[in-house]
Protein backbone atom coordinates (compact mmCIF):
# COMPACT_ATOMS: atom_id res chain seq x y z
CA UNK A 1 -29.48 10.38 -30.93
CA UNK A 2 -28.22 8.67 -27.58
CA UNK A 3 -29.13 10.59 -24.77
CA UNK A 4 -25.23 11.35 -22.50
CA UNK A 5 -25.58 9.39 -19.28
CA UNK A 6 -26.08 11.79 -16.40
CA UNK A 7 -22.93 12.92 -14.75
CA UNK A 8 -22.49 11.61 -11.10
CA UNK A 9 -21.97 14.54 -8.80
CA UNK A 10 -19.10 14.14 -6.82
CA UNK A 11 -19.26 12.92 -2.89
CA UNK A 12 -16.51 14.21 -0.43
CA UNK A 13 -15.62 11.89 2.46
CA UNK A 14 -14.42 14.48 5.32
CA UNK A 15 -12.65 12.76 8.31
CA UNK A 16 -10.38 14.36 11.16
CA UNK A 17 -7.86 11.43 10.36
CA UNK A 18 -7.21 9.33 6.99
CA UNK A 19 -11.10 8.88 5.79
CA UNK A 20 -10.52 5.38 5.62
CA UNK A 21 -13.75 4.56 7.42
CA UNK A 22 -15.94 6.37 6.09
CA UNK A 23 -14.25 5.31 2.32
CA UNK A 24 -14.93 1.93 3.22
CA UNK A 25 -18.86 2.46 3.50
CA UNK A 26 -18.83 4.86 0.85
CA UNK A 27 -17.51 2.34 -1.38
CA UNK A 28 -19.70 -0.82 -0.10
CA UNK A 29 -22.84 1.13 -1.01
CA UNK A 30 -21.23 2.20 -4.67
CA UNK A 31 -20.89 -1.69 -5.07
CA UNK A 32 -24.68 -1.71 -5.07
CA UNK A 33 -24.98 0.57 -8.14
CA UNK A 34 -22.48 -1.16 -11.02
CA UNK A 35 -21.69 0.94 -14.06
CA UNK A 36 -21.92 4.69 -12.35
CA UNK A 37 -18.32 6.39 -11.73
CA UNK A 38 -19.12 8.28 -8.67
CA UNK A 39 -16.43 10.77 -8.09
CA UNK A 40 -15.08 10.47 -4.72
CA UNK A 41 -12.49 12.57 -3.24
CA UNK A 42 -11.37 12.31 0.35
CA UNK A 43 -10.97 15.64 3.27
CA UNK A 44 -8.42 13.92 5.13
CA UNK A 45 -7.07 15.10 8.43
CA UNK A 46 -9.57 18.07 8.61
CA UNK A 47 -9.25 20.38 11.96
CA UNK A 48 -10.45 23.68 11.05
CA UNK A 49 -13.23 25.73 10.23
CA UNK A 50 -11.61 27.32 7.20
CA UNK A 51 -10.96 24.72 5.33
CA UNK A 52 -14.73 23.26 5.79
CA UNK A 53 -15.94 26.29 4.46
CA UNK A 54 -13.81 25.79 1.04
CA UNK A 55 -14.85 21.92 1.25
CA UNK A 56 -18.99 23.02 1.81
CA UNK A 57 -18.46 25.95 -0.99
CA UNK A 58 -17.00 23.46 -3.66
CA UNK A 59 -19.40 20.86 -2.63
CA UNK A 60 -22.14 23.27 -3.00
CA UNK A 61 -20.33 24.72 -6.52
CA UNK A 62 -20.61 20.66 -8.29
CA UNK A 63 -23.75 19.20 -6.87
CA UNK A 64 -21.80 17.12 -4.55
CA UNK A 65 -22.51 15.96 -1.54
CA UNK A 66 -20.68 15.34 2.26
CA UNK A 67 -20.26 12.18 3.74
CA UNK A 68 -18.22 12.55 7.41
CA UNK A 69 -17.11 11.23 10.45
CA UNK A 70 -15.69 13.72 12.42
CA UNK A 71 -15.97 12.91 15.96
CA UNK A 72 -14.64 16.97 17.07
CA UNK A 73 -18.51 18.50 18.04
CA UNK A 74 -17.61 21.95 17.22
CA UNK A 75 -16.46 21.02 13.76
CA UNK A 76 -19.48 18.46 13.48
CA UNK A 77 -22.05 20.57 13.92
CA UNK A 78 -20.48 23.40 12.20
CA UNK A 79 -20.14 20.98 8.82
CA UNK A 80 -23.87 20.20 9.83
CA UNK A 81 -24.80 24.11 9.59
CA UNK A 82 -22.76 25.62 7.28
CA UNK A 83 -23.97 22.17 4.57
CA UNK A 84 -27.79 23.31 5.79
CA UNK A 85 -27.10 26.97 5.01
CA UNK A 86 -25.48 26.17 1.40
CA UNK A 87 -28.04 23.29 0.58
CA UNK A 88 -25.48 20.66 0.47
CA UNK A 89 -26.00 17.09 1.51
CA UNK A 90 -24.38 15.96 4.33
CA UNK A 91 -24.64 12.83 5.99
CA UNK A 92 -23.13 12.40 9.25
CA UNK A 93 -21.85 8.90 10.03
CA UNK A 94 -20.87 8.87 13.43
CA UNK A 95 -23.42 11.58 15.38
CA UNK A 96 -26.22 9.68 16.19
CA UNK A 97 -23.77 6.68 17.29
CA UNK A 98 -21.94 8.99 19.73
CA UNK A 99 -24.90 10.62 21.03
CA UNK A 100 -26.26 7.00 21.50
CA UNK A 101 -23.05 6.05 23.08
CA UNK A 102 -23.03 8.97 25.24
CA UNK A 103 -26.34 8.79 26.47
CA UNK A 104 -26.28 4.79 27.23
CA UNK A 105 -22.89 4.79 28.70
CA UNK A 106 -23.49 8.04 30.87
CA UNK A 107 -19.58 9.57 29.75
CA UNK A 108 -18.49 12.04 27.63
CA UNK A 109 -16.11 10.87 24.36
CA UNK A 110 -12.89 11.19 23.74
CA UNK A 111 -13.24 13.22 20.76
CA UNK A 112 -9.76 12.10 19.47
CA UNK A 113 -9.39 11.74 15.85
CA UNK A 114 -7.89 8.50 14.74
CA UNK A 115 -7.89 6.56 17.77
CA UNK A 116 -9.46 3.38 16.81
CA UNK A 117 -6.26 3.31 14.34
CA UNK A 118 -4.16 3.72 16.96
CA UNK A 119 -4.86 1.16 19.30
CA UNK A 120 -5.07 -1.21 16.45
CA UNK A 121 -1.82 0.06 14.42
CA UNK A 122 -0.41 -3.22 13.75
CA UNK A 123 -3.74 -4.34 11.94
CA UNK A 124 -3.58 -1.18 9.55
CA UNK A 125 0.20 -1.48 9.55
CA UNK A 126 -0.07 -4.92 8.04
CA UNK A 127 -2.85 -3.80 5.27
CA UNK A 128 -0.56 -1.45 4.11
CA UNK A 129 2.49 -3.06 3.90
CA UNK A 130 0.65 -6.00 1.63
CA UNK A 131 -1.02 -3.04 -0.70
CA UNK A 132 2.57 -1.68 -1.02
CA UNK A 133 3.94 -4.93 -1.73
CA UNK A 134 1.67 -5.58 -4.76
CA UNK A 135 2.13 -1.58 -6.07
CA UNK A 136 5.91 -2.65 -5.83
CA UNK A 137 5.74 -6.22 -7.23
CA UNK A 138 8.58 -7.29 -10.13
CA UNK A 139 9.57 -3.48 -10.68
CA UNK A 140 6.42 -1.80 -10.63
CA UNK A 141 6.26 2.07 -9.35
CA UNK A 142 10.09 2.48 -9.25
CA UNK A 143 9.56 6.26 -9.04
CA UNK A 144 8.68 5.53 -4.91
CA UNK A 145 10.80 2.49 -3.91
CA UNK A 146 12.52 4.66 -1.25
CA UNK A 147 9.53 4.44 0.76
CA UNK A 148 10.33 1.16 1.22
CA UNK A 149 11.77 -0.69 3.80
CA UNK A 150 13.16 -3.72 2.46
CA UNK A 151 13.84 -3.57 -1.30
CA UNK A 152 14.82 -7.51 -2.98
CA UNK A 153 16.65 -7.60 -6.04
CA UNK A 154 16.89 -11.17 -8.13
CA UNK A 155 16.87 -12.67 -11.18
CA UNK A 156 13.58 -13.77 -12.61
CA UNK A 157 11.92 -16.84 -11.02
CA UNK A 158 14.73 -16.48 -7.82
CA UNK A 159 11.58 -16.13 -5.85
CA UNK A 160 11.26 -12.83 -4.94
CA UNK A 161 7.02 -12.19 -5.23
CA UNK A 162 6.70 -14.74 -2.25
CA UNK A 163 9.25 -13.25 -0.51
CA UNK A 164 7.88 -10.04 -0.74
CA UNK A 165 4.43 -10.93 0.29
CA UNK A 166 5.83 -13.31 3.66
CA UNK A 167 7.25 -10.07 4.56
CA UNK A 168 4.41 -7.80 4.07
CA UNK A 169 2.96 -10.26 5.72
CA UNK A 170 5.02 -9.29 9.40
CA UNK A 171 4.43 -5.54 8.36
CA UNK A 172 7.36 -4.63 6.59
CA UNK A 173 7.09 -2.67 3.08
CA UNK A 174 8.75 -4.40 0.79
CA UNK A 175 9.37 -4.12 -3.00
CA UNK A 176 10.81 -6.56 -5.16
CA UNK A 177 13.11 -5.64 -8.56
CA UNK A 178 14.26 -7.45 -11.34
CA UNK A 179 17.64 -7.89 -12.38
CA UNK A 180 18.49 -8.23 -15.78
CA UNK A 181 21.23 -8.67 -17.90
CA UNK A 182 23.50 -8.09 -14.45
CA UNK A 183 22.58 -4.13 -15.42
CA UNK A 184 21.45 -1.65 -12.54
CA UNK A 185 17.19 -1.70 -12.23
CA UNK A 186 15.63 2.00 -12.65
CA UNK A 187 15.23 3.54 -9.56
CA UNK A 188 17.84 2.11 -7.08
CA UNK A 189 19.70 4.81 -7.15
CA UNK A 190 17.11 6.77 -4.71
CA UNK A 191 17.40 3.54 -2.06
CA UNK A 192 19.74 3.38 0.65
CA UNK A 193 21.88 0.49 -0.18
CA UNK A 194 21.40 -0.92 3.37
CA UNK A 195 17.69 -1.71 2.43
CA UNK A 196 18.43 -3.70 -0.77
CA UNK A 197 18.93 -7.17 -0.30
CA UNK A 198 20.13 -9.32 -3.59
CA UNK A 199 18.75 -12.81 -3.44
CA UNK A 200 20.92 -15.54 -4.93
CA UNK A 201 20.20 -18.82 -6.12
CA UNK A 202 22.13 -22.38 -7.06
CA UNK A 203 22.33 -22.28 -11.27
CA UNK A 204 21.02 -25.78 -11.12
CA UNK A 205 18.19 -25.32 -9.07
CA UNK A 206 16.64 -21.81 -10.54
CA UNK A 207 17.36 -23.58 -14.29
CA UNK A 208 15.20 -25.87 -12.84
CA UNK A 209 12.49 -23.61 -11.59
CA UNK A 210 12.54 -21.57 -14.98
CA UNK A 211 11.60 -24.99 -16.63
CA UNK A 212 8.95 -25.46 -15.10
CA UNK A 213 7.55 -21.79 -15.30
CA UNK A 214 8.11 -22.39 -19.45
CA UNK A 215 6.29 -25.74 -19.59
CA UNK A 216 3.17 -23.56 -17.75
CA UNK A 217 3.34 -20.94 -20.35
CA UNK A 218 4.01 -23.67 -23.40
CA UNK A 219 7.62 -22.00 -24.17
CA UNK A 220 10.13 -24.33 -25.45
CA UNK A 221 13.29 -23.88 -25.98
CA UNK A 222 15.58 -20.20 -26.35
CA UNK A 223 18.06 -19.32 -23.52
CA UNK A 224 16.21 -18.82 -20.55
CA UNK A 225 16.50 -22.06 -18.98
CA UNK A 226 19.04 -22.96 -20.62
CA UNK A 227 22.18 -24.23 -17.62
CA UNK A 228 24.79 -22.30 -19.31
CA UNK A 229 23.39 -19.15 -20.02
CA UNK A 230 21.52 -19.28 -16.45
CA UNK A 231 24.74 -20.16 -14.49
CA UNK A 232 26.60 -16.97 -16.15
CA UNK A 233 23.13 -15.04 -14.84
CA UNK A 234 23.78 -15.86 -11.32
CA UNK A 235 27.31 -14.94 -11.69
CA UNK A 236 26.81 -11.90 -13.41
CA UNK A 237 24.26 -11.31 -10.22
CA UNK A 238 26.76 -12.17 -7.54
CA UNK A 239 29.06 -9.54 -8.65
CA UNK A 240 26.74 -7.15 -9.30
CA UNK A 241 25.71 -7.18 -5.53
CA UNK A 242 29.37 -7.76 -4.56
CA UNK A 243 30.23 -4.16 -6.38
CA UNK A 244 27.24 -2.24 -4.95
CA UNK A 245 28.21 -3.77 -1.03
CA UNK A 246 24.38 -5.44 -1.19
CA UNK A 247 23.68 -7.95 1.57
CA UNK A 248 23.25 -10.85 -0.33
CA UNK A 249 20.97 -14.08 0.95
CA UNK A 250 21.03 -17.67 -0.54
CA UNK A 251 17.66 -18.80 -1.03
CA UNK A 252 18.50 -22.12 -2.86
CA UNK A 253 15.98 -24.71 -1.01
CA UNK A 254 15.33 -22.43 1.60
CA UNK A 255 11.66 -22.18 3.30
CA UNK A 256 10.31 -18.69 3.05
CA UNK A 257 10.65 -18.41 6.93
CA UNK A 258 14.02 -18.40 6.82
CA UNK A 259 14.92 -16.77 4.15
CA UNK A 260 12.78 -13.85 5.65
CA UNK A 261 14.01 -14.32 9.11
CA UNK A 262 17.27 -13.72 7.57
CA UNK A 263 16.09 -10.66 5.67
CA UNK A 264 14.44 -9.13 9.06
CA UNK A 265 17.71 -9.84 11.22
CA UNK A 266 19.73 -7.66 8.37
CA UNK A 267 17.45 -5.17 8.23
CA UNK A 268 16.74 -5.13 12.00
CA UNK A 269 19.95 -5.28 13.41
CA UNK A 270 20.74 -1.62 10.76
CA UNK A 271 17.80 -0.16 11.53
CA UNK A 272 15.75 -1.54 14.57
CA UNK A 273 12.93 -3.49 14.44
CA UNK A 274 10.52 -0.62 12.54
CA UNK A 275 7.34 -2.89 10.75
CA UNK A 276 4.85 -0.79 10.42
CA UNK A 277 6.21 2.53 8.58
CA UNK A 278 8.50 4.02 11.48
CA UNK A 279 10.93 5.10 9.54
């Protein structure tokens, strides 16, 4: 009889502002062991004693242990004593850098939570807007798309993916949806129609791209390429924008500058110039 592989005990990442630090770390030392499903849960935004003692008592409860990088020294070293009195684990991530700092610099820190973030919000701005860009690629999570701030709707190969991505690119979230048939895509309905922009294309040309994305994937033949049947597409796509009062951008031979600048000056000029998650 196989012996059951032991189960990982979980490790809490506990941070007075998203974690992400301290996730990062975590996760480049889990690299290092391949094939063991540590599970990781993360103490965001922690600021009270309370609600370390529940995090130390269920840490204590599974085995698990505390990673952290509080920079508050009340709530450090009362992690750091209340993990000693339970027997719990705790590693502490930034303490021994501060108290470095401290003592080499001759100053007291800041003790502010978040901070680095802060003064480099664009940076983290710009990671976040190309994660939600690929969680919202060609109709995916349409349960969440009113988070976003720009949401293009197209027909398939109208170029909407690059699009997407060039925008993420400047900050903004952006999701991308396709249309088909000229029917309504799920999850529209929760967007503010001032955020949805419907990209249109010349029949010739996206026939033309479509052919090309079939010789790739060795499809011959069938409608999708086909002039006729893409022409009535685009028309079908026009008026489908036209009824819901969409702003509607040509992208036929466009580069992807302009076509975003275009999308930006819409957006911009409804809602001010809000990259980054302002909204």
């Amino acid at each position: 009889m196989k012996r059951n592989p032991k189960r990982p005990r979980p490790l809490i990442i506990v941070s007075g502002s998203a974690g992400a630090s301290a996730a990062g770390i975590v996760n480049t030392l889990l690299a290092q062991f391949p094939g063991h499903d540590v599970p990781i849960v993360t103490e965001a935004h922690l600021k009270d004693r309370d609600r370390l003692d529940k995090v130390i008592a269920r840490a204590a409860k599974n085995g698990g242990m505390v990673v952290h990088t509080l920079v508050d020294d009340g709530l450090r070293q009362y992690l750091k004593d209340a993990a000693q009195a339970r027997g719990v684990p705790a590693v502490d991530l930034m303490g021994d850098i501060i108290q470095w700092l401290t003592e080499v610099l001759g100053c007291r820190p800041l003790g502010s939570p978040g901070l680095y973030r802060r003064l480099n919000r664009q940076y983290f701005d710009r990671v976040e807007a190309i994660e939600f860009a690929m969680e919202h690629d060609d109709g995916r999570n349409p349960q969440d798309l009113s988070r976003a701030q720009i949401v293009l709707v197209g027909l398939s190969r109208v170029g909407k993916t690059p699009l997407s991505m060039f925008l993420a690119m400047q900050g903004w979230r952006t999701a991308n949806v396709p249309l088909v048939s000229g029917s309504m895509p799920p999850g529209l309905e929760k967007v503010d129609p001032g955020r949805i922009i419907g990209l249109v294309i010349d029949a010739q040309r996206l026939a033309s791209h479509r052919r090309v994305r079939g010789d790739k994937l060795g499809l011959r033949g069938g409608g999708y390429a086909d002039l006729g049947g893409v022409f009535e597409e685009t028309e079908q796509s026009r008026e489908l924008f036209r009824k819901k009062g969409y702003a509607v951008i040509d992208v036929t031979d466009k580069p992807l500058e302009t076509s975003a600048d275009e999308v930006t000056r819409i957006i911009t000029r409804r809602y001010g110039a809000e990259t980054g998650g302002d909204s």
